[in-house]
N, C-alpha and C. Protein backbone atom coordinates (compact mmCIF):
# COMPACT_ATOMS: atom_id res chain seq x y z
N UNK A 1 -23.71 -27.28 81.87
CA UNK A 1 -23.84 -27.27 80.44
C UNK A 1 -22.77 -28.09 79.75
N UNK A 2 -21.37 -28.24 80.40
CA UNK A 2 -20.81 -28.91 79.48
C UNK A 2 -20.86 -30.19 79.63
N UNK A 3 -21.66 -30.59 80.50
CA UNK A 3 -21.78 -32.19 80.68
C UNK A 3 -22.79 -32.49 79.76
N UNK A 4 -23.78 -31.77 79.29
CA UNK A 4 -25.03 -32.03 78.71
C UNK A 4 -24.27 -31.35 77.34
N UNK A 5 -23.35 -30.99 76.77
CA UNK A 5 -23.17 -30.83 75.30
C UNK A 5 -21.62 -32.11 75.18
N UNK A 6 -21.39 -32.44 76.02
CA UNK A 6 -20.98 -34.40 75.76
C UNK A 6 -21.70 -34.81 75.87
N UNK A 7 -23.37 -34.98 76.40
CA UNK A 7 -24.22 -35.87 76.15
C UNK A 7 -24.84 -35.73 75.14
N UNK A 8 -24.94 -34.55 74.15
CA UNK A 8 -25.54 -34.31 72.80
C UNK A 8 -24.25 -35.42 71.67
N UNK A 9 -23.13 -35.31 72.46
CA UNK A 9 -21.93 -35.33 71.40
C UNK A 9 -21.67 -37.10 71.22
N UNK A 10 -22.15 -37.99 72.48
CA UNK A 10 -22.25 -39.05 72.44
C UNK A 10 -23.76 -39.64 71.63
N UNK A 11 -24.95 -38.90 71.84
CA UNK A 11 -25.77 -39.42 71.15
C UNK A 11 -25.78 -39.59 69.82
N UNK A 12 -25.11 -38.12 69.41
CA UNK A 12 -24.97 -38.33 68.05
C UNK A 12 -24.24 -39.34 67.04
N UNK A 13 -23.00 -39.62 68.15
CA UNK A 13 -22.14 -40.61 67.88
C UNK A 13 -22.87 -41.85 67.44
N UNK A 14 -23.48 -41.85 68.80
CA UNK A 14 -24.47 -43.70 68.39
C UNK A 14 -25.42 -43.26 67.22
N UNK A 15 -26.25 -42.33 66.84
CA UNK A 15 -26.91 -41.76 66.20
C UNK A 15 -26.52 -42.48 64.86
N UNK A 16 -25.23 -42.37 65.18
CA UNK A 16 -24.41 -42.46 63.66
C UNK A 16 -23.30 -43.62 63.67
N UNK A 17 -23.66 -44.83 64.36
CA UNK A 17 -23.06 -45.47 64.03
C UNK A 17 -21.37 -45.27 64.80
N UNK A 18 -21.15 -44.56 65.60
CA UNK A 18 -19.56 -44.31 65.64
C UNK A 18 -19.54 -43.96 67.13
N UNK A 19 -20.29 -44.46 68.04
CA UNK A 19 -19.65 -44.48 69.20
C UNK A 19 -18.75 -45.43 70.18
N UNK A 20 -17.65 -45.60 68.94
CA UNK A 20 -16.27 -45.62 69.54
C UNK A 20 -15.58 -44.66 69.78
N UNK A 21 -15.89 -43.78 69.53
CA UNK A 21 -15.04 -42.18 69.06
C UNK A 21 -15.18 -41.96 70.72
N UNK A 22 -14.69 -41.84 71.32
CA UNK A 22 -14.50 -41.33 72.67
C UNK A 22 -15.20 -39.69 72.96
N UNK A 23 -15.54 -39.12 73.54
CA UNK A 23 -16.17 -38.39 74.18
C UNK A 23 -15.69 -37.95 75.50
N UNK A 24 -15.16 -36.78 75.81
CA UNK A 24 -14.09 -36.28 76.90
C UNK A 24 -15.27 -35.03 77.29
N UNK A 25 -15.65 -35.09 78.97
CA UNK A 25 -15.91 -33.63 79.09
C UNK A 25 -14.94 -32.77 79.38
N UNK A 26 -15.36 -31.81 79.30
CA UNK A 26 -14.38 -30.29 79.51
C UNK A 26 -14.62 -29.90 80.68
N UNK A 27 -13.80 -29.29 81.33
CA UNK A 27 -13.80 -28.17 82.28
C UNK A 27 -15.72 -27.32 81.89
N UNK A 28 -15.83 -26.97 83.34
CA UNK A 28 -17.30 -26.11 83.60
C UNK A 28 -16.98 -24.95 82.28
N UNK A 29 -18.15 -24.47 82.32
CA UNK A 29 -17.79 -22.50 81.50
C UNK A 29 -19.20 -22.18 82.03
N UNK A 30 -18.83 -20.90 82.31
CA UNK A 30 -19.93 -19.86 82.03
C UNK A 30 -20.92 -19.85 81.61
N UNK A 31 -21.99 -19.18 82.09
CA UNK A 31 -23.54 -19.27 82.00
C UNK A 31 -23.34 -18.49 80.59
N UNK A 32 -22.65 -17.55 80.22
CA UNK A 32 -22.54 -16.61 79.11
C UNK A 32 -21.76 -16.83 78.01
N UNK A 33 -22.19 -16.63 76.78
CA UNK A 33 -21.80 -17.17 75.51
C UNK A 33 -21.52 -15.77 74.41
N UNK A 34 -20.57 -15.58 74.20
CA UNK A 34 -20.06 -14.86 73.41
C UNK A 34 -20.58 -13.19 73.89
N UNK A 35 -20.74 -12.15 73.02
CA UNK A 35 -20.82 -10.85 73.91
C UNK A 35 -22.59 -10.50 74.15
N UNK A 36 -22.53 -10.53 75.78
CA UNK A 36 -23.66 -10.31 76.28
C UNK A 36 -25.01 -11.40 75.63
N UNK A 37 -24.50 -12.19 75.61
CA UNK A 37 -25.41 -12.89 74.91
C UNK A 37 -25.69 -14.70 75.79
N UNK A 38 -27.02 -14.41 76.15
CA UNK A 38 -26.71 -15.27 77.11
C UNK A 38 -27.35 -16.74 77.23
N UNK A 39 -26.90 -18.24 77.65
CA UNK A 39 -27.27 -19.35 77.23
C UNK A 39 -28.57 -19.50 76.96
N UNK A 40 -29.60 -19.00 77.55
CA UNK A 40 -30.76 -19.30 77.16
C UNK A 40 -31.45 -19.49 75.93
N UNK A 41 -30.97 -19.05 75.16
CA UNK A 41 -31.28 -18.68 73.69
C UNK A 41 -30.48 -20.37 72.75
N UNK A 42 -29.28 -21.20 73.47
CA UNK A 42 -29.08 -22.32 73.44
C UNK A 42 -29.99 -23.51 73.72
N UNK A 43 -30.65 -23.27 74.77
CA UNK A 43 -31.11 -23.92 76.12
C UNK A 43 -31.89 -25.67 74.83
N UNK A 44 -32.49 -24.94 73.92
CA UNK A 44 -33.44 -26.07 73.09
C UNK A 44 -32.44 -27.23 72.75
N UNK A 45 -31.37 -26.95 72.38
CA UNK A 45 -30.15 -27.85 71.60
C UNK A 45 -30.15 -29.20 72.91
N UNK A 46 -30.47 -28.97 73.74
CA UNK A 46 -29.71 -30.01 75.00
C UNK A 46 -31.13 -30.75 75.34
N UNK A 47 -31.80 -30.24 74.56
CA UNK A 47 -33.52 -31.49 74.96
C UNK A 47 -33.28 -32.85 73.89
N UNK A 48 -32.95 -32.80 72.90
CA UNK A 48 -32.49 -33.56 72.18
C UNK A 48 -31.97 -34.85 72.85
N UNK A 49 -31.14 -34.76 73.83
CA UNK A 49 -30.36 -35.93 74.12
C UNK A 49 -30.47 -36.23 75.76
N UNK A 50 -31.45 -35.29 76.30
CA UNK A 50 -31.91 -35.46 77.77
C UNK A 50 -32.14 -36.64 77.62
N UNK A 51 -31.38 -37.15 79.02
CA UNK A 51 -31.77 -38.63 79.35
C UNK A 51 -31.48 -39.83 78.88
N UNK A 52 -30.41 -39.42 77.26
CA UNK A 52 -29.83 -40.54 76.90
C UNK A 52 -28.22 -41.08 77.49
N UNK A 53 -28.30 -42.13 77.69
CA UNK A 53 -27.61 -42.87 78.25
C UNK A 53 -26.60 -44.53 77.79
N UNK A 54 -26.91 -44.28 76.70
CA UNK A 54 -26.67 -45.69 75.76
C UNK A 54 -24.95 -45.80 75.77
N UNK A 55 -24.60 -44.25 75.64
CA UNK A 55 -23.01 -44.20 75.41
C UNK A 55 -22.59 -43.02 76.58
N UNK A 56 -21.56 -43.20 77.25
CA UNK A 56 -21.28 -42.25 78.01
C UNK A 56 -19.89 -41.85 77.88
N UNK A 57 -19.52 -40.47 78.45
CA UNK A 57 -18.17 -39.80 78.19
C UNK A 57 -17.63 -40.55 78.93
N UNK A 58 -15.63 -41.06 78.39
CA UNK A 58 -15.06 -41.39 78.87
C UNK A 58 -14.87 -40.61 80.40
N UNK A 59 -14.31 -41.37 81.56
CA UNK A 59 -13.75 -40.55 82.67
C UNK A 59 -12.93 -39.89 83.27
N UNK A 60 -11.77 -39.88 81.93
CA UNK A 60 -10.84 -39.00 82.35
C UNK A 60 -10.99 -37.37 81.91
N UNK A 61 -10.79 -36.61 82.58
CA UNK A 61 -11.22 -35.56 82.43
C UNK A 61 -10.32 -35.08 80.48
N UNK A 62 -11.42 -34.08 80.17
CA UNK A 62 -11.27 -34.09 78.91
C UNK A 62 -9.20 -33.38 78.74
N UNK A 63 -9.19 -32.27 79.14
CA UNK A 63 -7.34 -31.96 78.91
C UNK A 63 -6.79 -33.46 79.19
N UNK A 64 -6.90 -33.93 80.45
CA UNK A 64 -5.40 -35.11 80.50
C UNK A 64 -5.75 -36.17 79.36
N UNK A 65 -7.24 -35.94 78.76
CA UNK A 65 -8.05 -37.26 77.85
C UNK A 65 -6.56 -36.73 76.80
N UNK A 66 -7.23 -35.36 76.38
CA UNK A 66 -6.34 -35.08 74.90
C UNK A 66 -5.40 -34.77 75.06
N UNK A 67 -4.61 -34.72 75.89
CA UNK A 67 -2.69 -35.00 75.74
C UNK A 67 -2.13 -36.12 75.99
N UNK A 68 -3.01 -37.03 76.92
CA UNK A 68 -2.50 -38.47 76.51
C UNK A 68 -2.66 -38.76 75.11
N UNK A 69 -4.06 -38.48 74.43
CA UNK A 69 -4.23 -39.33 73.35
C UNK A 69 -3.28 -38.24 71.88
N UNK A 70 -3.23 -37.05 72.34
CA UNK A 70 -2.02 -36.67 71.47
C UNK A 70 -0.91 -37.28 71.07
N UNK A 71 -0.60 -37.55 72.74
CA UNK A 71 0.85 -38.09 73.04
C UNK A 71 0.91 -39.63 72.65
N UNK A 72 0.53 -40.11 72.82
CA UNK A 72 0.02 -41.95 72.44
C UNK A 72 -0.31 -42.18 71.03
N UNK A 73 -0.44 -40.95 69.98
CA UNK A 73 -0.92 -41.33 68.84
C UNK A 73 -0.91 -39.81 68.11
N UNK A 74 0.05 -39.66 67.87
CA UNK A 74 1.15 -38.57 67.28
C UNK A 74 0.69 -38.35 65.71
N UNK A 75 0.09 -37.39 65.24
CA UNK A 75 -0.67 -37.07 63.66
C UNK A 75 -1.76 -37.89 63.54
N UNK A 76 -1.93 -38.54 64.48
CA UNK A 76 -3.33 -39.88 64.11
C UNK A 76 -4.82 -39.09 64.49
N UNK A 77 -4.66 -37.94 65.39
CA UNK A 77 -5.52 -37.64 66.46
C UNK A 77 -6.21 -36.62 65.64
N UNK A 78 -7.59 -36.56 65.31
CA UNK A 78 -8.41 -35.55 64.99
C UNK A 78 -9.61 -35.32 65.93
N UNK A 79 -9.45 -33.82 66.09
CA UNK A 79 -10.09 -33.53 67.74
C UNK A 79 -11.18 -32.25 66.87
N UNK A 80 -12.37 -32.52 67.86
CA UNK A 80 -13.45 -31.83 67.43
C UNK A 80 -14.20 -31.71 68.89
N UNK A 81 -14.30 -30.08 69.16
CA UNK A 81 -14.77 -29.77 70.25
C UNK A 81 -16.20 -28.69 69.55
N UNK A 82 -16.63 -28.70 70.99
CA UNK A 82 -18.07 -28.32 71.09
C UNK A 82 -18.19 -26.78 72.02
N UNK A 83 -19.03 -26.12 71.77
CA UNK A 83 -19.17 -24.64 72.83
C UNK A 83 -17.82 -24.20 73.14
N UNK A 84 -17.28 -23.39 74.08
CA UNK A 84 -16.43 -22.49 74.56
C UNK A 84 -15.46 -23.86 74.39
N UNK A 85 -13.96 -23.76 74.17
CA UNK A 85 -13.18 -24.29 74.41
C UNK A 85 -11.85 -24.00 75.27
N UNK A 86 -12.29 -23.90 76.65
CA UNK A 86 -11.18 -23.38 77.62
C UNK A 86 -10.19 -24.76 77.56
N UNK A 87 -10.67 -25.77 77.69
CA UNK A 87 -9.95 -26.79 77.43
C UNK A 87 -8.59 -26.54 76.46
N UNK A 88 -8.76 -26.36 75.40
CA UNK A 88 -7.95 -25.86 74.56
C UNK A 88 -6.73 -24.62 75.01
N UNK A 89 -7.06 -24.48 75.38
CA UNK A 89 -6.02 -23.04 76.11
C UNK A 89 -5.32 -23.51 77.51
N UNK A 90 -6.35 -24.79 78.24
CA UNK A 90 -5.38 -25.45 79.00
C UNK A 90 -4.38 -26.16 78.74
């Protein structure tokens, strides 16, 4: 799942004109989304961008993506994540 909600996050990008904006996946998560409540009920959101391929996530994995680019560009950096963010806590 989290490879396929960077592939929603890049389409939209081109969608819109702005896929320069880099695109980092995250670490795996869990089949389960908030309490007892479980992905399936998501599942429609990720047909949208099946199979697009025009723009792809950078390859460094998403944490070392956003502390380099923290670190390299200090107040410049506005970060916008998607689903569970374990990333963030790494």
């Amino acid at each position: 799942m989290t490879d396929q909600r960077a592939q929603i996050a890049c389409k939209m990008l081109y969608e819109t004109g702005r896929e320069e904006i880099p695109v980092a996946v995250g670490r795996p998560t869990p089949h389960v989304v908030g309490k007892d409540r479980e992905v399936g009920i998501y599942q429609n959101q990720f047909h949208w961008a099946e199979g697009f391929d025009k723009v792809k996530p950078v390859s460094t994995p998403a944490v070392e993506f956003i502390y380099q680019s923290l670190n390299d560009h200090p107040g410049e950096i506005v970060l916008i994540t998607t689903g569970p963010v374990p990333n963030m806590a790494d």
